[in-house]
N, C-alpha and C. Protein backbone atom coordinates (compact mmCIF):
# COMPACT_ATOMS: atom_id res chain seq x y z
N UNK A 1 0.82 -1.20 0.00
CA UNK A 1 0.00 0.00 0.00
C UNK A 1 0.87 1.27 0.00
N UNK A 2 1.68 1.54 0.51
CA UNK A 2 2.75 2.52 0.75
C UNK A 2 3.69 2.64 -0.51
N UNK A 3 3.86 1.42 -0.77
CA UNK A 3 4.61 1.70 -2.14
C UNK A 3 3.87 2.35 -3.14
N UNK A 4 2.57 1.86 -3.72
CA UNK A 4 1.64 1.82 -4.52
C UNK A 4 1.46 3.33 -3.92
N UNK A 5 0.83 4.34 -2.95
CA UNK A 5 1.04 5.46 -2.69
C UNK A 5 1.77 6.71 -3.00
N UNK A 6 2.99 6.12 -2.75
CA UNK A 6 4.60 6.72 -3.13
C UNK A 6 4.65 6.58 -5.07
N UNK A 7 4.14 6.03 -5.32
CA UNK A 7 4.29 5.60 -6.88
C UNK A 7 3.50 6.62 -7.52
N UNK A 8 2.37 7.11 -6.72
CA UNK A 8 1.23 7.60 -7.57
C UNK A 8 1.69 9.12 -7.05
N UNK A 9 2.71 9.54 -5.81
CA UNK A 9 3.42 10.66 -5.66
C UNK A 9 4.24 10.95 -6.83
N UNK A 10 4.73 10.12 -7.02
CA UNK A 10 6.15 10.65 -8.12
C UNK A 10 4.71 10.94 -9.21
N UNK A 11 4.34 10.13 -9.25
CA UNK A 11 3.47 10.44 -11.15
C UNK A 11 3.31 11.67 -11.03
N UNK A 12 2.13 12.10 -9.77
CA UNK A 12 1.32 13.71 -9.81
C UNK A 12 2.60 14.66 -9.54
N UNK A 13 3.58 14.17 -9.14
CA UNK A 13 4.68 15.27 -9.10
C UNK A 13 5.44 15.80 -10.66
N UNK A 14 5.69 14.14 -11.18
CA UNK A 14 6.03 14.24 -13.19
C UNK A 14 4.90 14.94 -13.77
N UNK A 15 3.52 14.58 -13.63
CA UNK A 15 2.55 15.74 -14.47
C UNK A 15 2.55 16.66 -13.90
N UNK A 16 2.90 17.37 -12.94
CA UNK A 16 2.39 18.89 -12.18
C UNK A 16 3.71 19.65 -12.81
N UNK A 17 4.39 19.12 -13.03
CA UNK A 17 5.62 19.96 -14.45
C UNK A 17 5.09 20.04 -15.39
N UNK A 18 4.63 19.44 -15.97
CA UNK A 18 4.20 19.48 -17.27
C UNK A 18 3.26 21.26 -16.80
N UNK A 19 3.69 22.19 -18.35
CA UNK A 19 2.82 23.44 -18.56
C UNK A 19 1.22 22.89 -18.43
N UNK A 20 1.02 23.95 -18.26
CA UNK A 20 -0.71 23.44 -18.74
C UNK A 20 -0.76 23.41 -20.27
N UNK A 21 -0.09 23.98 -21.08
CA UNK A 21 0.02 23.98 -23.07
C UNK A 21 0.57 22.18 -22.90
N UNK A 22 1.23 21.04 -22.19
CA UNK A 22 0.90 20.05 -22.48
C UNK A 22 0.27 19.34 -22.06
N UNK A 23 -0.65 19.53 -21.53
CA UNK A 23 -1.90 18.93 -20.90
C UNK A 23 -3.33 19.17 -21.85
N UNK A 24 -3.53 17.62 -22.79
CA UNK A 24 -4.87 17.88 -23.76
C UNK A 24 -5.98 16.88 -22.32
N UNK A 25 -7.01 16.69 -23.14
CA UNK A 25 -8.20 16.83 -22.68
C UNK A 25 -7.85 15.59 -22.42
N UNK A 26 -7.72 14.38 -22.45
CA UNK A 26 -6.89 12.80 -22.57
C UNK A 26 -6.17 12.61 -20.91
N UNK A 27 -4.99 13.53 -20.89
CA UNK A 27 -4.09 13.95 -19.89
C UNK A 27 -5.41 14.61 -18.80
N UNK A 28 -5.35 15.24 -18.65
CA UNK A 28 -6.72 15.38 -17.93
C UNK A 28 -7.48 14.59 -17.46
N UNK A 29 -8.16 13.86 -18.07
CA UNK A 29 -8.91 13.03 -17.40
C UNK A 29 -7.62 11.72 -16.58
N UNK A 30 -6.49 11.18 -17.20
CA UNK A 30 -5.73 10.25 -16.25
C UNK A 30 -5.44 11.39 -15.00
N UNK A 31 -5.22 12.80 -14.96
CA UNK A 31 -4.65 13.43 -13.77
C UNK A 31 -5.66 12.65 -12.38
N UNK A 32 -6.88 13.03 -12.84
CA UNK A 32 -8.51 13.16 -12.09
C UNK A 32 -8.18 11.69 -12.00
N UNK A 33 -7.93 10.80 -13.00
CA UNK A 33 -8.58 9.31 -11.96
C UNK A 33 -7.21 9.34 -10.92
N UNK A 34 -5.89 9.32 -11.32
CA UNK A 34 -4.69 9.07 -10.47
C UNK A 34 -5.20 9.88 -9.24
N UNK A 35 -6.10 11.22 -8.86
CA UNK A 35 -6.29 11.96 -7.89
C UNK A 35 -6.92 10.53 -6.96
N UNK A 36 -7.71 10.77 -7.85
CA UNK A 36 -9.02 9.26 -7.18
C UNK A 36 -8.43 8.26 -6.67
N UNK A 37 -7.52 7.82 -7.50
CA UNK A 37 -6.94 6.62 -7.01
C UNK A 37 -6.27 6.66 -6.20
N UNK A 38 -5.96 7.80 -5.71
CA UNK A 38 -4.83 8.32 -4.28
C UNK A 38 -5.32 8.54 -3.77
N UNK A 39 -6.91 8.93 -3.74
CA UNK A 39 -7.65 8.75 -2.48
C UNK A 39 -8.00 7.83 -1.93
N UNK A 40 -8.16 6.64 -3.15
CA UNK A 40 -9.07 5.39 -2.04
C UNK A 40 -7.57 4.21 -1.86
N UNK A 41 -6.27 4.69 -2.16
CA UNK A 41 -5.29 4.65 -1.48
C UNK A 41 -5.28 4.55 0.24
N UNK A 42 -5.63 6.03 -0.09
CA UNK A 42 -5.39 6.25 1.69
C UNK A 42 -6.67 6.27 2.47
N UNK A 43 -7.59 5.58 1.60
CA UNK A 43 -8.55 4.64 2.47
C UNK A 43 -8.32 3.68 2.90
N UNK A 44 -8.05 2.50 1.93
CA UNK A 44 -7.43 1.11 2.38
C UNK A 44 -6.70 1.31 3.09
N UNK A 45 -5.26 2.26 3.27
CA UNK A 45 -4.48 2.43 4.21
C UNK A 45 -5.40 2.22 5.54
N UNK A 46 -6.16 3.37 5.43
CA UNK A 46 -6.79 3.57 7.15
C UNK A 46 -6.97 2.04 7.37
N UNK A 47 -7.97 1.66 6.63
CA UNK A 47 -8.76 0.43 6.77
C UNK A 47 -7.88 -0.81 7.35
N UNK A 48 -6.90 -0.66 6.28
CA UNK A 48 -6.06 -2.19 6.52
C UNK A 48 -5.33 -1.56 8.38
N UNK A 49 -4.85 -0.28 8.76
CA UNK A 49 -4.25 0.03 9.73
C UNK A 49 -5.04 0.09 11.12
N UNK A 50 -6.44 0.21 11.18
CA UNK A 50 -7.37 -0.67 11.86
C UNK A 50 -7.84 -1.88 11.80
N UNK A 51 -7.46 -2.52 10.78
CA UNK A 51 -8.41 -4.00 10.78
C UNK A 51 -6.69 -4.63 12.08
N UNK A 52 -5.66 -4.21 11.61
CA UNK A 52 -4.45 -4.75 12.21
C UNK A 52 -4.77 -4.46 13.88
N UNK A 53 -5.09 -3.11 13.84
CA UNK A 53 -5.19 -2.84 14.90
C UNK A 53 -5.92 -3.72 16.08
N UNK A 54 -7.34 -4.37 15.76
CA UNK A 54 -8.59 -4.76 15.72
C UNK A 54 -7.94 -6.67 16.14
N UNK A 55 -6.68 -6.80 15.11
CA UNK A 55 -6.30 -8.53 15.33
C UNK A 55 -5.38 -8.72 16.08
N UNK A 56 -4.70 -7.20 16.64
CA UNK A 56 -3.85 -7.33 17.51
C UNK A 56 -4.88 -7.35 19.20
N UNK A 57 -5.59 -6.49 19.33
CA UNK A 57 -6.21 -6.54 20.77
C UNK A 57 -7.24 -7.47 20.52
N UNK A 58 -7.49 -8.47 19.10
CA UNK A 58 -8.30 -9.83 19.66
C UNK A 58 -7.10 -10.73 19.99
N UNK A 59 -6.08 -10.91 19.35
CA UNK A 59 -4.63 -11.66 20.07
C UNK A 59 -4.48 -11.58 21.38
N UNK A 60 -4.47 -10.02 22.00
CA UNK A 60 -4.25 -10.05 23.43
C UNK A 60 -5.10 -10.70 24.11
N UNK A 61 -6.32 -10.03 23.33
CA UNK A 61 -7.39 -11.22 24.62
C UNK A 61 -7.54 -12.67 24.64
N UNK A 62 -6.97 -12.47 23.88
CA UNK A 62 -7.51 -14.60 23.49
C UNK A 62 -6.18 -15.52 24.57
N UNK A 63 -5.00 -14.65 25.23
CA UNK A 63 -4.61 -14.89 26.22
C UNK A 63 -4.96 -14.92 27.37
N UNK A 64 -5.62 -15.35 28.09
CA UNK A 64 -6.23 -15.56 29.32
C UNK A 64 -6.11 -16.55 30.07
N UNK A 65 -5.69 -16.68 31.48
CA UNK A 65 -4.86 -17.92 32.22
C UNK A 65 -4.45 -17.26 33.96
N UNK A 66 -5.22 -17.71 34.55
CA UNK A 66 -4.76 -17.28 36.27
C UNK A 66 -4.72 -18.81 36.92
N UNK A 67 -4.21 -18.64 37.98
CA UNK A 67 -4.01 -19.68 39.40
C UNK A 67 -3.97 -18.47 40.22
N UNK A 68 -4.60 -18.51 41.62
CA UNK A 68 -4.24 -17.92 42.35
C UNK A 68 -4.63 -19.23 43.58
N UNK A 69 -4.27 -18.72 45.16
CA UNK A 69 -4.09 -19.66 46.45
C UNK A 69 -4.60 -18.80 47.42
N UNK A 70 -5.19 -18.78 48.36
CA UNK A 70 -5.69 -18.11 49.63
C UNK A 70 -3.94 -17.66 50.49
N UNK A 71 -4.14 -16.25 50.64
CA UNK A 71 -3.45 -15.93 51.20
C UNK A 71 -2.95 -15.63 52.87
N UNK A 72 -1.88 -16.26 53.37
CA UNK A 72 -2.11 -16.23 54.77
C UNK A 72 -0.57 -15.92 55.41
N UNK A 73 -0.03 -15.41 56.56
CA UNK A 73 1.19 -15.05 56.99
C UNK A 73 1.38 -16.48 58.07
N UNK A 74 0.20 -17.17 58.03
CA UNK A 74 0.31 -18.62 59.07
C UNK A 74 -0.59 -19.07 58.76
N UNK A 75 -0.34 -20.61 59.19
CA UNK A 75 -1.05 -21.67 59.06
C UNK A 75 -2.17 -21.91 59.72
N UNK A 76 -3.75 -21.65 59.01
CA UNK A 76 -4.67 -21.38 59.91
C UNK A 76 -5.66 -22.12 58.92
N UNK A 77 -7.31 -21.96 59.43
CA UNK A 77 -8.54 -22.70 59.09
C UNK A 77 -9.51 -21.66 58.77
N UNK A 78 -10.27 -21.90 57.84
CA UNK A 78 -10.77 -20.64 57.30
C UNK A 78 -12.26 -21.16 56.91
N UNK A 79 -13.18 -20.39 58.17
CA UNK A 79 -14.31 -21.09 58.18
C UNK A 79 -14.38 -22.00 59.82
N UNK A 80 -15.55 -22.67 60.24
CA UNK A 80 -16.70 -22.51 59.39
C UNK A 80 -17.54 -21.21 59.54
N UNK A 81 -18.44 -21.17 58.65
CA UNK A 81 -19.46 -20.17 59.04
C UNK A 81 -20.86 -20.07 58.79
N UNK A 82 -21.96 -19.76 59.62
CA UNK A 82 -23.07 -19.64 59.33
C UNK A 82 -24.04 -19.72 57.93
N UNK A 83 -22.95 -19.07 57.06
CA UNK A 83 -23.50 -18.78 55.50
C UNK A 83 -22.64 -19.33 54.89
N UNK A 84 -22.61 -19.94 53.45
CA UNK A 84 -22.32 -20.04 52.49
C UNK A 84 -21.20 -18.55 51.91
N UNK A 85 -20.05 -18.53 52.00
CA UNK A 85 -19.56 -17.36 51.99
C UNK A 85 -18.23 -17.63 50.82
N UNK A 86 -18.33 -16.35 50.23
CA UNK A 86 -17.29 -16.37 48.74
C UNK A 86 -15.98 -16.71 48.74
N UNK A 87 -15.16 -16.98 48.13
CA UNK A 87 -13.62 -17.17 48.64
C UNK A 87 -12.67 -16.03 47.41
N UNK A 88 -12.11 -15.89 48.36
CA UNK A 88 -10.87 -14.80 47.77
C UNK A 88 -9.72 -15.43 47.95
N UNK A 89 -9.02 -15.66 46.79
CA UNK A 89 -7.26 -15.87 46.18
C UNK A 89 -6.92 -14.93 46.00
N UNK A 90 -6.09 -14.28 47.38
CA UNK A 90 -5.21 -13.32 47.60
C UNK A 90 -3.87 -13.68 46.74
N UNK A 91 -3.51 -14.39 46.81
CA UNK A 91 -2.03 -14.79 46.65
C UNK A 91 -2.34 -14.97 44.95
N UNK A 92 -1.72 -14.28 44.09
CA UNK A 92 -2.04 -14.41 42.56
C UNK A 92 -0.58 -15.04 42.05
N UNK A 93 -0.28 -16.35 41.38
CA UNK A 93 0.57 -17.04 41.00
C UNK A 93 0.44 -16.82 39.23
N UNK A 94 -0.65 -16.56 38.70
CA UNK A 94 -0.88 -16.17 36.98
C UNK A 94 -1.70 -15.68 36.99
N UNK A 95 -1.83 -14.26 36.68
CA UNK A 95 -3.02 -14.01 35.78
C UNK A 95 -2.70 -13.18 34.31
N UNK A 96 -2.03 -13.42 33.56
CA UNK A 96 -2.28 -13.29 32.21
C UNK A 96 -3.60 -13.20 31.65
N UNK A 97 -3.59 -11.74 31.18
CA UNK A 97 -5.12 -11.06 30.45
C UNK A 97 -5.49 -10.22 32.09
N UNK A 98 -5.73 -10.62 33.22
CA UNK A 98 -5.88 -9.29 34.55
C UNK A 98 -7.47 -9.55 34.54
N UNK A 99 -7.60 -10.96 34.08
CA UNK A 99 -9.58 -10.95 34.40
C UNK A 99 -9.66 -11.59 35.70
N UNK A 100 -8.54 -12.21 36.17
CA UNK A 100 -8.94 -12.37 37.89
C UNK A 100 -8.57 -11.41 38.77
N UNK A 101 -9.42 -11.13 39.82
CA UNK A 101 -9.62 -9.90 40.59
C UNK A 101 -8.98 -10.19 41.97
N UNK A 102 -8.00 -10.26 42.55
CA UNK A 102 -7.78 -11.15 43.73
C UNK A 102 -8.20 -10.16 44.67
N UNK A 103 -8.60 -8.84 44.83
CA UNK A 103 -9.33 -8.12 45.80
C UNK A 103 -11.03 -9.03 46.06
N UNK A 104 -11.83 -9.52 45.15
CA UNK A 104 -12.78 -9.96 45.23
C UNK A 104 -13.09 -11.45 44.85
N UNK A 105 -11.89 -12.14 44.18
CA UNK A 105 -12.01 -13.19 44.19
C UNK A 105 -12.73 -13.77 42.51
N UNK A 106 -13.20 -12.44 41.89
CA UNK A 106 -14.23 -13.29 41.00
C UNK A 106 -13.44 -13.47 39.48
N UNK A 107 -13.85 -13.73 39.31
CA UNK A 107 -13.26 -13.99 37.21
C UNK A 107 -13.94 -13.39 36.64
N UNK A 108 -14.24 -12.46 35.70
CA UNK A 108 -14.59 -11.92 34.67
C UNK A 108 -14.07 -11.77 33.43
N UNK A 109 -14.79 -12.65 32.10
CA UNK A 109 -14.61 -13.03 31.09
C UNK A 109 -14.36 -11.92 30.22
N UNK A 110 -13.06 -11.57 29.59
CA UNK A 110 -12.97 -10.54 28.63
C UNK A 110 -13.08 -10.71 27.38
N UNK A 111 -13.25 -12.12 26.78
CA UNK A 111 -13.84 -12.56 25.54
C UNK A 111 -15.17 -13.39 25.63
N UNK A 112 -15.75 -13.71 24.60
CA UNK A 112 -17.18 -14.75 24.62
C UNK A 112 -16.03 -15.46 24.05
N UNK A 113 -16.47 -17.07 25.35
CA UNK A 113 -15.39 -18.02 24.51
C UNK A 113 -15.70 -19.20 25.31
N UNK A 114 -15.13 -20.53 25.32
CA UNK A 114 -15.34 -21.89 26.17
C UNK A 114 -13.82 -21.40 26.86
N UNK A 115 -14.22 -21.65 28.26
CA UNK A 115 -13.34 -21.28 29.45
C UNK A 115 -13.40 -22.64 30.31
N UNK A 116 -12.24 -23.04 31.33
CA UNK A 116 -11.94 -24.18 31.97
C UNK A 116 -11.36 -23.40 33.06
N UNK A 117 -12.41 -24.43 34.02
CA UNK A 117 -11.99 -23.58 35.63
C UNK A 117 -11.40 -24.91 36.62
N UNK A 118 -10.93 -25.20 37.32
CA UNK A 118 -10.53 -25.85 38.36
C UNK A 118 -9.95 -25.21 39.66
N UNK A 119 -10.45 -26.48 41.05
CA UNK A 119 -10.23 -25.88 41.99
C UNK A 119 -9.35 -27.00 42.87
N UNK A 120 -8.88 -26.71 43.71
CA UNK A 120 -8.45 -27.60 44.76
C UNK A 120 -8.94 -27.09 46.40
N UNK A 121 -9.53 -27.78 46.92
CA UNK A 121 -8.80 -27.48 48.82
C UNK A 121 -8.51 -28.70 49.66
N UNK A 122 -8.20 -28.35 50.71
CA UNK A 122 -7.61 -29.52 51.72
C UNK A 122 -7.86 -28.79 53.23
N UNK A 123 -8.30 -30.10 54.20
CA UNK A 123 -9.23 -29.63 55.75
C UNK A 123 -8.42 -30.49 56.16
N UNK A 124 -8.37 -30.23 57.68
CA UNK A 124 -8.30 -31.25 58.29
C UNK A 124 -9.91 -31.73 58.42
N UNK A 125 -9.38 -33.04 58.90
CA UNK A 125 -10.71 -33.87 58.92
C UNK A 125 -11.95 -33.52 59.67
N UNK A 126 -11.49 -32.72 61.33
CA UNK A 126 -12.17 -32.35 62.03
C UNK A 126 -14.03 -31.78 61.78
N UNK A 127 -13.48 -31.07 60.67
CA UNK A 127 -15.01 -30.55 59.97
C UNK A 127 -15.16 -31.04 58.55
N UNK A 128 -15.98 -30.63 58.18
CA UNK A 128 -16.62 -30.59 56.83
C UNK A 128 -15.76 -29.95 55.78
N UNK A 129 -15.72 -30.34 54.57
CA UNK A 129 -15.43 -29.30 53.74
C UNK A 129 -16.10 -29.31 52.45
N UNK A 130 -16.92 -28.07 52.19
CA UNK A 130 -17.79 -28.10 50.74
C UNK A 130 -17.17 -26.90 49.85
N UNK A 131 -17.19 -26.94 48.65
CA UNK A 131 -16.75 -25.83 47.86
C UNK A 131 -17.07 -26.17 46.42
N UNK A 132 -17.43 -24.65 45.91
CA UNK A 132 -18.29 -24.80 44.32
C UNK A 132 -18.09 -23.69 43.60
N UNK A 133 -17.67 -23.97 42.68
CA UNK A 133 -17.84 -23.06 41.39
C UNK A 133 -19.56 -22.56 40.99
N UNK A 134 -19.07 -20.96 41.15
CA UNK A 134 -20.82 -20.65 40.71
C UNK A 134 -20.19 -19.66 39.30
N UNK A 135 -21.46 -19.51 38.50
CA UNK A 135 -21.10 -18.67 37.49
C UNK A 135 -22.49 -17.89 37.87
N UNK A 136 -21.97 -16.87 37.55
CA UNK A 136 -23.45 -15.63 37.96
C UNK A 136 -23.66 -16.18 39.77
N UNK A 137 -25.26 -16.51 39.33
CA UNK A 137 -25.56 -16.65 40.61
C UNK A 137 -26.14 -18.59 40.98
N UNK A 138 -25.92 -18.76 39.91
CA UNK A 138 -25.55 -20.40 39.37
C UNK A 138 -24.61 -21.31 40.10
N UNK A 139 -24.85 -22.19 41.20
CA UNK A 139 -23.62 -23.49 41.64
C UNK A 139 -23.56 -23.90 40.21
N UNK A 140 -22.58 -24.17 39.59
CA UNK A 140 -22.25 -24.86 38.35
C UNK A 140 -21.63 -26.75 39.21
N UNK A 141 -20.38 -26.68 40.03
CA UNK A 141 -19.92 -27.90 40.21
C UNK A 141 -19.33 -27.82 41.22
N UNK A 142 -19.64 -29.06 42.23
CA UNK A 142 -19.02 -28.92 43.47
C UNK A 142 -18.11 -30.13 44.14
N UNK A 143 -17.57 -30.13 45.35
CA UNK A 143 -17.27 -30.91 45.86
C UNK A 143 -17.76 -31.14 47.55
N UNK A 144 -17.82 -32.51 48.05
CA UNK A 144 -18.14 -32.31 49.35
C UNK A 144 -17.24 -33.30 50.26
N UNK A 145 -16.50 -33.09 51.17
CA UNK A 145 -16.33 -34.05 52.22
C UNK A 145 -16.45 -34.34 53.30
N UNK A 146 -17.19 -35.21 54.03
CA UNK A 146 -17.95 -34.89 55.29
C UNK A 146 -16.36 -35.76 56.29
N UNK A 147 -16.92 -34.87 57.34
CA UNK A 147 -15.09 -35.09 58.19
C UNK A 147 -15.28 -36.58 58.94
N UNK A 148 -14.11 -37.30 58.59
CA UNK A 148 -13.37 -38.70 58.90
C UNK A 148 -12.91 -38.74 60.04
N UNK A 149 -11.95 -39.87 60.22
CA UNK A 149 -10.61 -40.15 60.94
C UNK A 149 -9.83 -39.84 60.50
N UNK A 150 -9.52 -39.39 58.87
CA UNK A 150 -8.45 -39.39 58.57
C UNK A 150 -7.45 -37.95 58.90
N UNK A 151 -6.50 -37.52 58.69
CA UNK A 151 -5.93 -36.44 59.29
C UNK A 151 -6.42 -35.51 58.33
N UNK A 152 -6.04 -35.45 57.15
CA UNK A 152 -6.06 -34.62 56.45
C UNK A 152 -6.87 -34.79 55.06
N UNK A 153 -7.59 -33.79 54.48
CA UNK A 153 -8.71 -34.28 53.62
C UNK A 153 -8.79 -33.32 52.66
N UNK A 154 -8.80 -34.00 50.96
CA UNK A 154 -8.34 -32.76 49.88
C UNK A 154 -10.05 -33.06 49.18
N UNK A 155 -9.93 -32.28 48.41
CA UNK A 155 -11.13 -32.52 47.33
C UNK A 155 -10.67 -31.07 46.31
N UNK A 156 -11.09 -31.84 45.03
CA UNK A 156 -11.19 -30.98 43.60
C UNK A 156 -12.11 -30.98 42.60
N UNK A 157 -12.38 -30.16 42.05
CA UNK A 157 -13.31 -30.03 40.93
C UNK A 157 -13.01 -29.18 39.79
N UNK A 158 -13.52 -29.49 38.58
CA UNK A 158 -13.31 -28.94 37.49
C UNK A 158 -14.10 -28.76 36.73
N UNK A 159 -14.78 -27.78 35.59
CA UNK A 159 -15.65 -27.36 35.13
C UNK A 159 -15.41 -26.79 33.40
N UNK A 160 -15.83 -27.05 31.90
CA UNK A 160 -15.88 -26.56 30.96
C UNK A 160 -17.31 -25.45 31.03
N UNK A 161 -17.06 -24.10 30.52
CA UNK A 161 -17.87 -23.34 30.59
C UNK A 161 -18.34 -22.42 29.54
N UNK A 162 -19.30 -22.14 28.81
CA UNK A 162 -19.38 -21.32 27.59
C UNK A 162 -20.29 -19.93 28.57
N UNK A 163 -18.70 -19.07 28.08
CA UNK A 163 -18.53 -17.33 28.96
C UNK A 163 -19.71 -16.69 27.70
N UNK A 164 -20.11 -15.39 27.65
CA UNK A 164 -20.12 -14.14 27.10
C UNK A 164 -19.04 -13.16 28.04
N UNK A 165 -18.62 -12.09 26.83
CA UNK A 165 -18.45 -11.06 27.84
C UNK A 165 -18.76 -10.51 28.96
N UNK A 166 -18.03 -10.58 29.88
CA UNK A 166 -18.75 -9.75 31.64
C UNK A 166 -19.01 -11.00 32.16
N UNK A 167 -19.26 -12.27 31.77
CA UNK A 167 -19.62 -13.22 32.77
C UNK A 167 -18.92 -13.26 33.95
N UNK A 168 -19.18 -13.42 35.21
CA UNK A 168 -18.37 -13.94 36.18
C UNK A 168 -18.73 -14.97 36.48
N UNK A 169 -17.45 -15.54 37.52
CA UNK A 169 -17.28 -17.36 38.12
C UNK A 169 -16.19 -17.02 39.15
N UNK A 170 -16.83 -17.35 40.29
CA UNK A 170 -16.41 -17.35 41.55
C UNK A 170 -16.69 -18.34 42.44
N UNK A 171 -15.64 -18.58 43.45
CA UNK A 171 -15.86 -19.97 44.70
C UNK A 171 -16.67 -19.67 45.73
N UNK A 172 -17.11 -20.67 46.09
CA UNK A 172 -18.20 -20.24 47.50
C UNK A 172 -17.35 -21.64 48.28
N UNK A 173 -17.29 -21.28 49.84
CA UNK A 173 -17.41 -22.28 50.84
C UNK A 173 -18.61 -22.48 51.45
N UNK A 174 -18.90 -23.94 51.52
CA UNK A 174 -20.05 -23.90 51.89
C UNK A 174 -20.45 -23.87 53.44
N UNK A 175 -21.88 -23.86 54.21
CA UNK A 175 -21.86 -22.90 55.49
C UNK A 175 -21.81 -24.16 56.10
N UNK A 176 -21.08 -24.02 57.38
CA UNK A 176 -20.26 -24.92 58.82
C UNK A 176 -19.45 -25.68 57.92
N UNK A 177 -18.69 -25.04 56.94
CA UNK A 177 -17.46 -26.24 56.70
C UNK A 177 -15.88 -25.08 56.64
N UNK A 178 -15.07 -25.49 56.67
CA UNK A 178 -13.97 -25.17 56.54
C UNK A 178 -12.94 -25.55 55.15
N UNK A 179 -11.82 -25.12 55.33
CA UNK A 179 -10.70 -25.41 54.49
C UNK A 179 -9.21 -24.67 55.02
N UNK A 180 -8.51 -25.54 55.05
CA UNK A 180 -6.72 -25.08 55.91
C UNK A 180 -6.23 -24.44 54.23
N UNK A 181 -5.79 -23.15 54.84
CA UNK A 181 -4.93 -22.29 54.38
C UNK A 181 -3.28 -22.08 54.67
N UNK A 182 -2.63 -22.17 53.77
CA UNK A 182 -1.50 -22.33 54.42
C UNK A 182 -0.46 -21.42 54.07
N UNK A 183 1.31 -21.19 54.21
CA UNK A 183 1.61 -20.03 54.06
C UNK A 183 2.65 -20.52 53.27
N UNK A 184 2.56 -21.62 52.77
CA UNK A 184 3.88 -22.01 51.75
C UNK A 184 3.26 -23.02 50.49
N UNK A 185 2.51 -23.65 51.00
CA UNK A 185 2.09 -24.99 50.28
C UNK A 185 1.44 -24.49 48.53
N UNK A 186 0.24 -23.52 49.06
CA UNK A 186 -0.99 -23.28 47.90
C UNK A 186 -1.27 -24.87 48.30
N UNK A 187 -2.48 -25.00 49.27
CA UNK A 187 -2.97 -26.32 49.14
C UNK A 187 -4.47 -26.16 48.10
N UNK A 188 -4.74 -24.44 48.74
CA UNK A 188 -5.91 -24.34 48.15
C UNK A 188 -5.99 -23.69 47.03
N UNK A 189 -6.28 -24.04 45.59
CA UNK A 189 -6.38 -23.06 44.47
C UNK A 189 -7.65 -22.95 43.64
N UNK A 190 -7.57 -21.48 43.02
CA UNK A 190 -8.73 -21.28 41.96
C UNK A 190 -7.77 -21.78 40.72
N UNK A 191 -8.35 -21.64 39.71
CA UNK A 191 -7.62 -21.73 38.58
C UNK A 191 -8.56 -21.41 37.42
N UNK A 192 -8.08 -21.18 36.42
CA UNK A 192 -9.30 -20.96 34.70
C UNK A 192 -8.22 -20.44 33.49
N UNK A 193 -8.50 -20.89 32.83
CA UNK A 193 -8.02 -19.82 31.42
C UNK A 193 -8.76 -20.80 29.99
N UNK A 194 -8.97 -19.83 29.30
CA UNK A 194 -9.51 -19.98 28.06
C UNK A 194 -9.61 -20.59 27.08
N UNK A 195 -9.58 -21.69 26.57
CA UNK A 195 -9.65 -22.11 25.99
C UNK A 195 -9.70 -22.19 24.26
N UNK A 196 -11.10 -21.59 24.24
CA UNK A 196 -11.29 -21.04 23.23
C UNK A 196 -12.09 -19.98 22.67
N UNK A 197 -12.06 -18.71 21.75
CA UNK A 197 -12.75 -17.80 21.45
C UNK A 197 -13.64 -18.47 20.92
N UNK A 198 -15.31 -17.64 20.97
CA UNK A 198 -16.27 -18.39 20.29
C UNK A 198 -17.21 -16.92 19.12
């Protein structure tokens, strides 16, 4: 395009020498289309220099990928409680694309696309431990373990999801259960990234 531009410079620069005594009625009309044609020149220019624009910030987004872990300065139990209450991954290990929020915990989808979420936690046995992926205001998939003998007790879940833009997907603990937080391990994680644009 730039070349083809530059090409049609030199021409209107070789005829704009020319007197007007060699310019017949013939010459004339090629001046007027070459004008034309240097205009819709630096149309396509625009055009093609936004459409680039346009495949570069769908590239960026189509990167999307977090882990984050509950954040803690010691080894403590988190929960139980009365309600069904949200979980926040303080501790951010990836978020490539910045759609996980670790002030609030939630995911918000910056493309319409099929997205993959997984979770992990681990209790001691003493109590309960429930935890679920909701999208909106939706339980999508959960896990439950009701407390053993055994010392220590993990559970995970994983979920394929078809986002729109703005969707969110966030963890809930469920109410009188717990989950051990720890200050080195990441026993407990969110996780998601994208899969595919749709």
């Amino acid at each position: 395009m730039e070349r083809a531009a530059a090409m049609l410079g030199l021409i209107m620069a070789l005829m704009s020498e020319c007197s007007g005594q060699c310019l017949d009625s013939s010459t004339v009309n090629i001046y007027t289309e070459l004008k034309e044609l240097r205009l819709m020149v630096g149309e396509l220019t625009g055009r093609l220099d936004a459409t680039q624009k346009e495949l570069e910030q769908e590239r960026a987004a189509k990167r999307v990928a977090f882990t984050a872990s509950m954040l803690s300065s010691e080894d403590r139990n988190h929960g139980p409680f009365d309600r069904e209450t949200n979980l926040i991954f303080e501790k951010v290990i990836t978020n490539v694309g910045n759609a996980y929020n670790a002030n609030t915990g939630v995911f918000t989808a910056p493309v319409k696309g099929l997205y993959y979420f997984r979770y992990s936690g681990r209790a001691t046995s003493s109590k309960d431990m429930g935890l679920s992926i909701f999208k909106g205001s939706s339980r999508i998939v959960s896990s439950y373990d009701h407390h053993s003998g055994d010392t220590n007790d993990s559970i995970s879940n994983g979920v394929a999801l078809e986002l729109d833009v703005a969707d969110v997907v966030y963890m809930r603990l469920w109410i009188n259960s717990w989950i051990f937080v720890d200050r080195r391990y990441n026993y407990c994680t969110f996780s998601g990234f994208l899969v595919s644009p749709m």
